[in-house]
Each structure stands twice: as structure tokens, then as C-alpha cells.
PDB file of N, CA and C in Angstrom:
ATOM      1  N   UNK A   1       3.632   4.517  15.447  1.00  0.00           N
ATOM      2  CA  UNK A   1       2.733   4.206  14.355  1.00  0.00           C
ATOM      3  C   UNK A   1       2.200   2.793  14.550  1.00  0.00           C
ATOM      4  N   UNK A   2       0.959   2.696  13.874  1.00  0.00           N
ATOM      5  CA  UNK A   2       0.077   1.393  14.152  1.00  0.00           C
ATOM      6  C   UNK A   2      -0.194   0.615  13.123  1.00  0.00           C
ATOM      7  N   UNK A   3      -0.458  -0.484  12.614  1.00  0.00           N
ATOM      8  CA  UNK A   3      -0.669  -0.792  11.465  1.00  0.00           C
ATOM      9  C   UNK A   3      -2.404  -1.893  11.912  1.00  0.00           C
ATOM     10  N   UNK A   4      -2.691  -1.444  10.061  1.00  0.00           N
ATOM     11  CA  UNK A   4      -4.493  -1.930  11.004  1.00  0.00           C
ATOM     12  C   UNK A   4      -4.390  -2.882   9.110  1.00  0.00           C
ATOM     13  N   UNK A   5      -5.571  -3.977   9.154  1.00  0.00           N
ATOM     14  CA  UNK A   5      -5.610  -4.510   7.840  1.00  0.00           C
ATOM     15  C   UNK A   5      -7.279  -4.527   7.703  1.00  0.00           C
ATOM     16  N   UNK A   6      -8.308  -4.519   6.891  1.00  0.00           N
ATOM     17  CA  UNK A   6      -9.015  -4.087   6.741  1.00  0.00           C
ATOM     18  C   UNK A   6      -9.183  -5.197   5.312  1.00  0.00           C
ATOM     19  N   UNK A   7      -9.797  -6.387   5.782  1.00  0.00           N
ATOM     20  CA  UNK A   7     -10.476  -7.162   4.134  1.00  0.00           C
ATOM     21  C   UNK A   7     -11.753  -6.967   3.415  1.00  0.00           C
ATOM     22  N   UNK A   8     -12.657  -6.256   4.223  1.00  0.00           N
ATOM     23  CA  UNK A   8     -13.985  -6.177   3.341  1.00  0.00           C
ATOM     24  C   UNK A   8     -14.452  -4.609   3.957  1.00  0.00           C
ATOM     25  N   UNK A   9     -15.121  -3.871   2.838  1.00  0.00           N
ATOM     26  CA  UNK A   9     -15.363  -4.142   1.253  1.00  0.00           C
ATOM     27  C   UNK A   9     -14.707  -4.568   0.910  1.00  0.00           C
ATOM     28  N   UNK A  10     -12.857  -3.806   0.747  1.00  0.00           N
ATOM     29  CA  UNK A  10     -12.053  -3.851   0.096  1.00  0.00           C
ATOM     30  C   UNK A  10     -11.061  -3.924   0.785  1.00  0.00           C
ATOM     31  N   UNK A  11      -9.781  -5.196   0.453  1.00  0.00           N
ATOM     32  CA  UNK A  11      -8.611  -4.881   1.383  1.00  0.00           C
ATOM     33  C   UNK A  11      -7.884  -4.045   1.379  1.00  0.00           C
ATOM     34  N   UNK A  12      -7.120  -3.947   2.472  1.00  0.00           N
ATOM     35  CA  UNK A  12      -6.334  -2.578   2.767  1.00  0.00           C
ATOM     36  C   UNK A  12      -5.639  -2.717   3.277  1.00  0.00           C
ATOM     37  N   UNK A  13      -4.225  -2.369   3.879  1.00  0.00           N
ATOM     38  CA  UNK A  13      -2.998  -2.274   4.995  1.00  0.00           C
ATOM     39  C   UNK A  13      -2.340  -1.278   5.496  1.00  0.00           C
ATOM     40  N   UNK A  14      -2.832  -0.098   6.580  1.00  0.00           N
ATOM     41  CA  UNK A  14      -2.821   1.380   6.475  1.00  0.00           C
ATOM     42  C   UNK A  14      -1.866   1.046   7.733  1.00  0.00           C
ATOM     43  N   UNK A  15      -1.523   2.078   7.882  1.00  0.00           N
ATOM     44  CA  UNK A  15      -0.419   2.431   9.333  1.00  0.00           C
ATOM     45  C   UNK A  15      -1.386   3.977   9.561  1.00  0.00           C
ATOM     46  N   UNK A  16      -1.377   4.161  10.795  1.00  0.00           N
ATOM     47  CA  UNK A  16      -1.693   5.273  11.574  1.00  0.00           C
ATOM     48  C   UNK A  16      -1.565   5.520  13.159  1.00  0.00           C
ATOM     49  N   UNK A  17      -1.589   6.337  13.330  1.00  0.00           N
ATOM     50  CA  UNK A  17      -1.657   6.524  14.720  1.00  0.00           C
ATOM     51  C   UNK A  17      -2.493   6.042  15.471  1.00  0.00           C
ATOM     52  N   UNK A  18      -3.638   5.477  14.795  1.00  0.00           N
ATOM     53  CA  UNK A  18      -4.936   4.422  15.957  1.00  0.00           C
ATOM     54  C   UNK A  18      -5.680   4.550  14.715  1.00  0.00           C
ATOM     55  N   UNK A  19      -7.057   3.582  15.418  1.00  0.00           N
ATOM     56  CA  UNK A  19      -8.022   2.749  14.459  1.00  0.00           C
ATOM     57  C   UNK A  19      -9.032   4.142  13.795  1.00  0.00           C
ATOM     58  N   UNK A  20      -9.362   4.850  14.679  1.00  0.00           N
ATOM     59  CA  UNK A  20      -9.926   5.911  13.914  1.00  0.00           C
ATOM     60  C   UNK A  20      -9.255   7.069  12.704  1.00  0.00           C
ATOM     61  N   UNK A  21      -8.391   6.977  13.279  1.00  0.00           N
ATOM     62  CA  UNK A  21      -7.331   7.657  11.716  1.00  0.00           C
ATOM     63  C   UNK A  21      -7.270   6.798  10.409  1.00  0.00           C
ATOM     64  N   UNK A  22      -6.916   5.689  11.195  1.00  0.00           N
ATOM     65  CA  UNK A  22      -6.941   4.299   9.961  1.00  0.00           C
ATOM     66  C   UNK A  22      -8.085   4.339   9.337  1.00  0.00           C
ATOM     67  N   UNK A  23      -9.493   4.593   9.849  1.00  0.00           N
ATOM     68  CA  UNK A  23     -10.859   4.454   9.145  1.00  0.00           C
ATOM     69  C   UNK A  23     -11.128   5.395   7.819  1.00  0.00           C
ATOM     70  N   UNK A  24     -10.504   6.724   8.969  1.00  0.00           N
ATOM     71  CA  UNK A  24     -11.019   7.739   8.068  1.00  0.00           C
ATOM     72  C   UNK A  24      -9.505   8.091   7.113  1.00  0.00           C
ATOM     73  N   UNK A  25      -8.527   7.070   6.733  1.00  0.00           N
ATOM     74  CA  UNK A  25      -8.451   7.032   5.875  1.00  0.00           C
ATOM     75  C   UNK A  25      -8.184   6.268   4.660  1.00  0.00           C
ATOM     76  N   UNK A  26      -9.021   5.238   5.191  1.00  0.00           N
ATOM     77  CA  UNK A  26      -9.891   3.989   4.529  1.00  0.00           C
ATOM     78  C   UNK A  26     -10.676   4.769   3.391  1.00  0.00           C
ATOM     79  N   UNK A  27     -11.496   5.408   4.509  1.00  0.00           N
ATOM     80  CA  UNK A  27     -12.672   5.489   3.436  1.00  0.00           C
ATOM     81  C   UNK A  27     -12.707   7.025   2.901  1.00  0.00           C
ATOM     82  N   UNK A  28     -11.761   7.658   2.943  1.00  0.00           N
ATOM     83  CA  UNK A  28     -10.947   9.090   2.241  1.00  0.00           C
ATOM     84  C   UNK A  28     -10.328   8.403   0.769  1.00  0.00           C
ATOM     85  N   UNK A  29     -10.116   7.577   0.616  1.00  0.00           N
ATOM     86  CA  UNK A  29      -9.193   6.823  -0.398  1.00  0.00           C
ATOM     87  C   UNK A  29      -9.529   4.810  -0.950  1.00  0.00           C
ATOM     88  N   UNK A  30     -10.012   4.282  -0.189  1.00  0.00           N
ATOM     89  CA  UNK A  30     -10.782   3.524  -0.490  1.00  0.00           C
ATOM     90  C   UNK A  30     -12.000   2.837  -0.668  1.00  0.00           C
ATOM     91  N   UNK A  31     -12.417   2.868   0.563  1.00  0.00           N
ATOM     92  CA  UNK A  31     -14.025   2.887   0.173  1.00  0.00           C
ATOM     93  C   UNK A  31     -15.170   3.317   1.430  1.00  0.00           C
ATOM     94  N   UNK A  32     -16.331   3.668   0.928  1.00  0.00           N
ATOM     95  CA  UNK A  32     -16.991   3.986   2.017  1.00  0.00           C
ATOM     96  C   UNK A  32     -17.342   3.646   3.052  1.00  0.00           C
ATOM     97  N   UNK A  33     -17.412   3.474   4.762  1.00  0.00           N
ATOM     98  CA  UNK A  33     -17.957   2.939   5.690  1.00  0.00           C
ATOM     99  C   UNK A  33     -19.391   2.387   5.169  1.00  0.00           C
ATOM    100  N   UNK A  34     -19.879   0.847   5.218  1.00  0.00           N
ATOM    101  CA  UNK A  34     -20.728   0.481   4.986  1.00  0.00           C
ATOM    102  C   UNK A  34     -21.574   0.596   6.362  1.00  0.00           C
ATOM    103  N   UNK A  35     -22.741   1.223   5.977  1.00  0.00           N
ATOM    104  CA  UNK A  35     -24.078   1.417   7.615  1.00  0.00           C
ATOM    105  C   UNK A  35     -24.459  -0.225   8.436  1.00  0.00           C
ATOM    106  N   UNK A  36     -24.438  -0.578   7.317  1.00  0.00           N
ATOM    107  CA  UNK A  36     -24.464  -2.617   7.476  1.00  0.00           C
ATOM    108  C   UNK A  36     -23.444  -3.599   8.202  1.00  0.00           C
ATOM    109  N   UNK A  37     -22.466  -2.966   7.856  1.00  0.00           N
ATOM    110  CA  UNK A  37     -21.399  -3.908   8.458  1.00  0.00           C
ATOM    111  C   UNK A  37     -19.919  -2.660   8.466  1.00  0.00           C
ATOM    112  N   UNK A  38     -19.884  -1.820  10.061  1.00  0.00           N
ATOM    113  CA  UNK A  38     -19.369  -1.112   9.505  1.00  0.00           C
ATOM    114  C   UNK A  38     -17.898  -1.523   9.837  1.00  0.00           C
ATOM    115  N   UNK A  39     -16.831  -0.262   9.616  1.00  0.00           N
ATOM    116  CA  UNK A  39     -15.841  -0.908   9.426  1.00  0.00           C
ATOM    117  C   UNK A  39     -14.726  -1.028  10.741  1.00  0.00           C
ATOM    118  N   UNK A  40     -15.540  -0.379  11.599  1.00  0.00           N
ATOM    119  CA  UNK A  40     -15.038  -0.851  13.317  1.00  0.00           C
ATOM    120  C   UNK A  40     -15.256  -2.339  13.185  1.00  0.00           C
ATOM    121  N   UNK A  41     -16.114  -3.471  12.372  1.00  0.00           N
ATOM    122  CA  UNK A  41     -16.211  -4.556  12.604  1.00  0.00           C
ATOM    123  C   UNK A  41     -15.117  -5.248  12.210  1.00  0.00           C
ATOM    124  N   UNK A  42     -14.941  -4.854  10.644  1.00  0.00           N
ATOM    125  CA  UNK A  42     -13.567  -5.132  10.093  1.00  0.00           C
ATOM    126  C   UNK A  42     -11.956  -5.246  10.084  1.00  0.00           C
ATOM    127  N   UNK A  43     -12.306  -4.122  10.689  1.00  0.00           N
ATOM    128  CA  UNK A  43     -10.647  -3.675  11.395  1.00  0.00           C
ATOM    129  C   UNK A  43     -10.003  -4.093  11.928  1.00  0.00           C
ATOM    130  N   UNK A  44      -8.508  -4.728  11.980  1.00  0.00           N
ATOM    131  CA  UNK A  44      -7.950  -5.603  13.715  1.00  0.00           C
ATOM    132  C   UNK A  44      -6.217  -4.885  13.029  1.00  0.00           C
ATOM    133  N   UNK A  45      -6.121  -4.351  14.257  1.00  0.00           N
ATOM    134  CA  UNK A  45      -4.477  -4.133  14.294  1.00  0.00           C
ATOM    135  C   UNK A  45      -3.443  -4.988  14.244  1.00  0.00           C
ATOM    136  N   UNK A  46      -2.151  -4.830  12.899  1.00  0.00           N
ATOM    137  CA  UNK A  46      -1.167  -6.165  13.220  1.00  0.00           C
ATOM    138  C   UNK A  46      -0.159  -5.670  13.929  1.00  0.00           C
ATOM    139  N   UNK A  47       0.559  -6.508  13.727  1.00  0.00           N
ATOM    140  CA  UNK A  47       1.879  -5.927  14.417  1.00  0.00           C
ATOM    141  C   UNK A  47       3.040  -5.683  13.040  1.00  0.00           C
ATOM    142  N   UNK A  48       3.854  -4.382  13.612  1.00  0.00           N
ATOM    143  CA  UNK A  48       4.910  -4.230  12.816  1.00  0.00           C
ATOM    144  C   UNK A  48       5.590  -5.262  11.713  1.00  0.00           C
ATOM    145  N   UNK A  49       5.982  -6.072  12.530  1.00  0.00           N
ATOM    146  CA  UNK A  49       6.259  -7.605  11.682  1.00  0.00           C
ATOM    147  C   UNK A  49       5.322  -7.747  10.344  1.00  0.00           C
ATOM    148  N   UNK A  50       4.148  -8.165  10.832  1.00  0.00           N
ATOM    149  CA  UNK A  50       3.580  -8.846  10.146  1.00  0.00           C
ATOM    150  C   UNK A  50       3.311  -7.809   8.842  1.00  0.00           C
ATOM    151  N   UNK A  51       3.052  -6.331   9.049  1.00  0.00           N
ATOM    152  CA  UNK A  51       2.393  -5.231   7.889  1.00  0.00           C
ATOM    153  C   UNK A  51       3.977  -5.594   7.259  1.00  0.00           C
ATOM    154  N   UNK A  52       4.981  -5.665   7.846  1.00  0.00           N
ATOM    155  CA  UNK A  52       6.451  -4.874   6.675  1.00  0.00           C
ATOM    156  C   UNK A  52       6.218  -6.567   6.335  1.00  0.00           C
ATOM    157  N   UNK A  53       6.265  -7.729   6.245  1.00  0.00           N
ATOM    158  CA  UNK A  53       6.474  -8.636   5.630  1.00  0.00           C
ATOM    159  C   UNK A  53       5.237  -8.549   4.627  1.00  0.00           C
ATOM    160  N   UNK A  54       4.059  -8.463   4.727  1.00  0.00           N
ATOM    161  CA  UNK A  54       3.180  -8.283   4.075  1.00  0.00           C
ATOM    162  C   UNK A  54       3.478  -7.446   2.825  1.00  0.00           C
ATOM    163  N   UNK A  55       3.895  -6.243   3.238  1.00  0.00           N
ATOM    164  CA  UNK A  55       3.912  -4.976   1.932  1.00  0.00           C
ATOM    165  C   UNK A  55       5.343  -5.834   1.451  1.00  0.00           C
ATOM    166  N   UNK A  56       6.234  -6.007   2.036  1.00  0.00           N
ATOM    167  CA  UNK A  56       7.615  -6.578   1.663  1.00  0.00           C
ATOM    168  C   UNK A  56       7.406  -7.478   0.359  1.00  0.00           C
ATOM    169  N   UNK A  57       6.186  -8.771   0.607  1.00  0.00           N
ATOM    170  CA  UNK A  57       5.944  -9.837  -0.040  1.00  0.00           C
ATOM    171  C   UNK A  57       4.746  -9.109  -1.219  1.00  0.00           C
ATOM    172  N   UNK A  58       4.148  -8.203  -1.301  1.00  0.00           N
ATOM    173  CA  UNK A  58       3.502  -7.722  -2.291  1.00  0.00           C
ATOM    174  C   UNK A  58       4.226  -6.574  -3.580  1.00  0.00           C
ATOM    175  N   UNK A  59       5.349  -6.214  -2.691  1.00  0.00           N
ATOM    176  CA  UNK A  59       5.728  -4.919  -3.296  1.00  0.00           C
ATOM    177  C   UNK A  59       7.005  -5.778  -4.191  1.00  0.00           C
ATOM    178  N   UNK A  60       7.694  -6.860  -3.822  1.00  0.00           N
ATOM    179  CA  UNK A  60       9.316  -6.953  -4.383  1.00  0.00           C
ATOM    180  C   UNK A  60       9.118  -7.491  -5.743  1.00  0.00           C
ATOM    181  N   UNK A  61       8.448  -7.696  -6.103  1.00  0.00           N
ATOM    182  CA  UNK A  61       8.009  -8.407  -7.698  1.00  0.00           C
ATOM    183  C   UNK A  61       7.696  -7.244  -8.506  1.00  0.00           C
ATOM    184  N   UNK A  62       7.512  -5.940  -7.892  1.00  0.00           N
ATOM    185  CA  UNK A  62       6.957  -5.073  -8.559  1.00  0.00           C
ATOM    186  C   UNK A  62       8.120  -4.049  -9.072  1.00  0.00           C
ATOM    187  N   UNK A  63       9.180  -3.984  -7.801  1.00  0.00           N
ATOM    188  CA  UNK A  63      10.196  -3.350  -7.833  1.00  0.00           C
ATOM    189  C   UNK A  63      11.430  -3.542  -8.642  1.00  0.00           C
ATOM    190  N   UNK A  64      11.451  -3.023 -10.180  1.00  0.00           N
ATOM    191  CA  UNK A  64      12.381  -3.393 -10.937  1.00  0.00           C
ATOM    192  C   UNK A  64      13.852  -3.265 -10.893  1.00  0.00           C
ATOM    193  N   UNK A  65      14.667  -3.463  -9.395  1.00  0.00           N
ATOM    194  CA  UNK A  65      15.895  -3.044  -8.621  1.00  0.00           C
ATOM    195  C   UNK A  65      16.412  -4.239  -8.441  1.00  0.00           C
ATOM    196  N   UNK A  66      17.792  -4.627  -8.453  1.00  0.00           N
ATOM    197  CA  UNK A  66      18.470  -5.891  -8.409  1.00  0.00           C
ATOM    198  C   UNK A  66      18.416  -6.038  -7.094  1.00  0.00           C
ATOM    199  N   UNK A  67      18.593  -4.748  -6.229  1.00  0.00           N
ATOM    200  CA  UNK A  67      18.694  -4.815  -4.589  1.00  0.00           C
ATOM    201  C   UNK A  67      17.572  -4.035  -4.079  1.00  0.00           C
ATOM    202  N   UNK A  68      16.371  -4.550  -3.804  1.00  0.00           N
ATOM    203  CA  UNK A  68      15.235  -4.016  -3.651  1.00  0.00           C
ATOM    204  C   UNK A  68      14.571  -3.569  -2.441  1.00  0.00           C
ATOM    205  N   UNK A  69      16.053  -4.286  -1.502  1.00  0.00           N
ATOM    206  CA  UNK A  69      15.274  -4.383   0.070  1.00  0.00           C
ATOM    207  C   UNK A  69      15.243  -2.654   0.346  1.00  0.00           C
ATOM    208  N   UNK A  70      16.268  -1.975   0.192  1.00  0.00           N
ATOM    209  CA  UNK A  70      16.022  -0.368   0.528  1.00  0.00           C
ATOM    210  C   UNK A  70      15.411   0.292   0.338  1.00  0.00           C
ATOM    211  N   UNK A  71      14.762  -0.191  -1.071  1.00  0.00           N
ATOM    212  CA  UNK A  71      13.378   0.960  -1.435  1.00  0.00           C
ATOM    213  C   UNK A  71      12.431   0.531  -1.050  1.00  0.00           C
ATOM    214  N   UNK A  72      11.912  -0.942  -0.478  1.00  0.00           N
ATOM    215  CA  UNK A  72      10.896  -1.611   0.333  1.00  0.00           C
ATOM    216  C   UNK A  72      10.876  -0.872   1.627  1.00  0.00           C
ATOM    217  N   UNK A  73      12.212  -1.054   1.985  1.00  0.00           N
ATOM    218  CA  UNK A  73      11.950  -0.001   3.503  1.00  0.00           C
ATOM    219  C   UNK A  73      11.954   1.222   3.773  1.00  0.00           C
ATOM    220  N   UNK A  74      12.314   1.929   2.316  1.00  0.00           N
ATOM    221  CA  UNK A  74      12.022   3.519   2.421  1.00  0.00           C
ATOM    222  C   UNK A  74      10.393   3.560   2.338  1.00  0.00           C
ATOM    223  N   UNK A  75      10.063   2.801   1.199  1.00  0.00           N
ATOM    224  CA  UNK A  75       8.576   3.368   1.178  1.00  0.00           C
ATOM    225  C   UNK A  75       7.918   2.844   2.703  1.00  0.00           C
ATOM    226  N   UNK A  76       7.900   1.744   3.184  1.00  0.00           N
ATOM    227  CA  UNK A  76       7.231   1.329   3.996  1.00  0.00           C
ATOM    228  C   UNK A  76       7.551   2.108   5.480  1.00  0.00           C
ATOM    229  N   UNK A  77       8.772   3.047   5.460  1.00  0.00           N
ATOM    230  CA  UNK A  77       9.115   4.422   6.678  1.00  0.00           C
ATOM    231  C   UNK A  77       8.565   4.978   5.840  1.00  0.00           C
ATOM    232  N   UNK A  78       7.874   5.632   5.455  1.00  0.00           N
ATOM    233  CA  UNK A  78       7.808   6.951   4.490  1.00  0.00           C
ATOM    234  C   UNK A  78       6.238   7.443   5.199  1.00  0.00           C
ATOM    235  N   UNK A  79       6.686   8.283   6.436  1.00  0.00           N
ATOM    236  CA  UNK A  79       5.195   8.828   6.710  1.00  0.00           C
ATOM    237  C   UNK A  79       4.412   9.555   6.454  1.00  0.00           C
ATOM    238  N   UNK A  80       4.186   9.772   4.950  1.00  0.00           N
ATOM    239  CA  UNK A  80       3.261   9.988   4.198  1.00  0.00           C
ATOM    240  C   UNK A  80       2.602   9.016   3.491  1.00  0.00           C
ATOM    241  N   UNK A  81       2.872   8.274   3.186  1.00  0.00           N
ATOM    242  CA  UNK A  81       2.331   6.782   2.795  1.00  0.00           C
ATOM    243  C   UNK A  81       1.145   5.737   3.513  1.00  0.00           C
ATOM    244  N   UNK A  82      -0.189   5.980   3.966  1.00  0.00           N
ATOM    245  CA  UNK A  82      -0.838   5.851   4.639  1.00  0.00           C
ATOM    246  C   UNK A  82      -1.131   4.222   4.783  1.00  0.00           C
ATOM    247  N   UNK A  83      -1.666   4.500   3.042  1.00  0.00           N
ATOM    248  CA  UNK A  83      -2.121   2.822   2.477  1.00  0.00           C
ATOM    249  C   UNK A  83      -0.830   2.312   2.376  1.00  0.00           C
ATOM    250  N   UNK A  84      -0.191   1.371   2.390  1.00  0.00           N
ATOM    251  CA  UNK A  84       0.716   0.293   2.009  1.00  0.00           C
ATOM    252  C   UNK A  84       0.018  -0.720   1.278  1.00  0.00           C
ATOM    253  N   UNK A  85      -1.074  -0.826   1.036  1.00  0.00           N
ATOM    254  CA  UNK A  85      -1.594  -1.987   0.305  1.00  0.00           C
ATOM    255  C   UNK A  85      -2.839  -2.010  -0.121  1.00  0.00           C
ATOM    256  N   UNK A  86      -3.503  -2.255  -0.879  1.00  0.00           N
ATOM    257  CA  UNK A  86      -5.047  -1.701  -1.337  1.00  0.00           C
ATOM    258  C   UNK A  86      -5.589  -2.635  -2.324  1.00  0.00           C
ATOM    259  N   UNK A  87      -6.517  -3.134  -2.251  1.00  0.00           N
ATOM    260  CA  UNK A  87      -7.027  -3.984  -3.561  1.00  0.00           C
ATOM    261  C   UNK A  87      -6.907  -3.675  -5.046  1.00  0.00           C
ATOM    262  N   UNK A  88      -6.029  -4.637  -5.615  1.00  0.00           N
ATOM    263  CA  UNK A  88      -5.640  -4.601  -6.453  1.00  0.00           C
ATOM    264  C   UNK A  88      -6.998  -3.934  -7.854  1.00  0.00           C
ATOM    265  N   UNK A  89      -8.633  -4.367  -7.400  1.00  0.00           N
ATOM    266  CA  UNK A  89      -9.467  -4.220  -8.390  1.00  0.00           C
ATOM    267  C   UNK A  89      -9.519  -2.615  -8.027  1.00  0.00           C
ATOM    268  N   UNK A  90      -9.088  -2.007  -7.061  1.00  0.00           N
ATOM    269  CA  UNK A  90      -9.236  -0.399  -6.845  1.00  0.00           C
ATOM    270  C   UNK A  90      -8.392   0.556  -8.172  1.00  0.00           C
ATOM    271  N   UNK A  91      -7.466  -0.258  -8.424  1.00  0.00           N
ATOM    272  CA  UNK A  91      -5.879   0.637  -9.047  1.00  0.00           C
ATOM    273  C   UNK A  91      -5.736   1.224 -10.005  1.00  0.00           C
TER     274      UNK A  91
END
């Protein structure tokens, strides 16, 4: 699995198998490929590290668990879970 981040239109933090899966399901669930600036421009793959600290540092404030790290890393294995992260004005 790959992880891709995606800031404009709207940010995003998807895992997929490569950048074209990641797109199309960007814009299946967040927003449309703009014709102007599309979103092959946007796109750059992170590395493992960086997506689980990312969702890690967005998700643990949210998670009302005294010991939170396990359900951080279930959801963030959980390969059905595409988006890990999405602009908050989307929600």
C-alpha cells in the first residue's frame, strides 16, 4: 500500500495501491478533478512514516480512549479505509 496527500481543492491523505487509484478515489468521495489544475499536479506520495504520524496527530484528540494508540493503528491497517484524512470543511 501507498500513501499519496493531496492539498488543493481539498486536502486529503488516501493510501492505495498507486496514484491513479488514489485519484479516482479522491474525486469518488472528495472532490472533482479540476480541468485547470488537475490533480496529477497535486498529488506527491509520502512515505509510511510520515501518513501514520499524520493521521496519528489528527485522529488522538478525537479518540475518547485512555489508551488510544490501538485504535489509531487499527483504523489506519484497516483496508477499507481509503481516506485517512479529508478536509475538515468537507464533514
Amino acid at each position: 500500500m501507498k500513501y499519496y496527500e493531496i492539498n488543493y481543492p481539498y486536502y486529503a491523505l488516501l493510501k492505495a495501491e498507486n496514484q491513479e487509484e488514489a485519484i479516482k478515489e479522491y474525486t469518488n468521495v472528495v472532490a472533482d478533478n479540476d480541468i485547470d489544475n488537475p490533480l496529477e499536479n497535486e498529488i506527491k506520495e509520502v512515505s509510511h512514516e510520515y501518513a501514520l504520524v499524520k493521521f496519528a496527530k489528527e485522529t488522538l484528540n478525537k479518540i475518547p480512549f485512555k489508551h488510544p494508540i490501538p485504535f489509531i493503528l487499527s483504523d489506519f491497517r484497516d483496508e477499507n479505509m481509503k481516506i485517512l484524512l479529508m478536509d475538515g470543511s468537507l464533514a
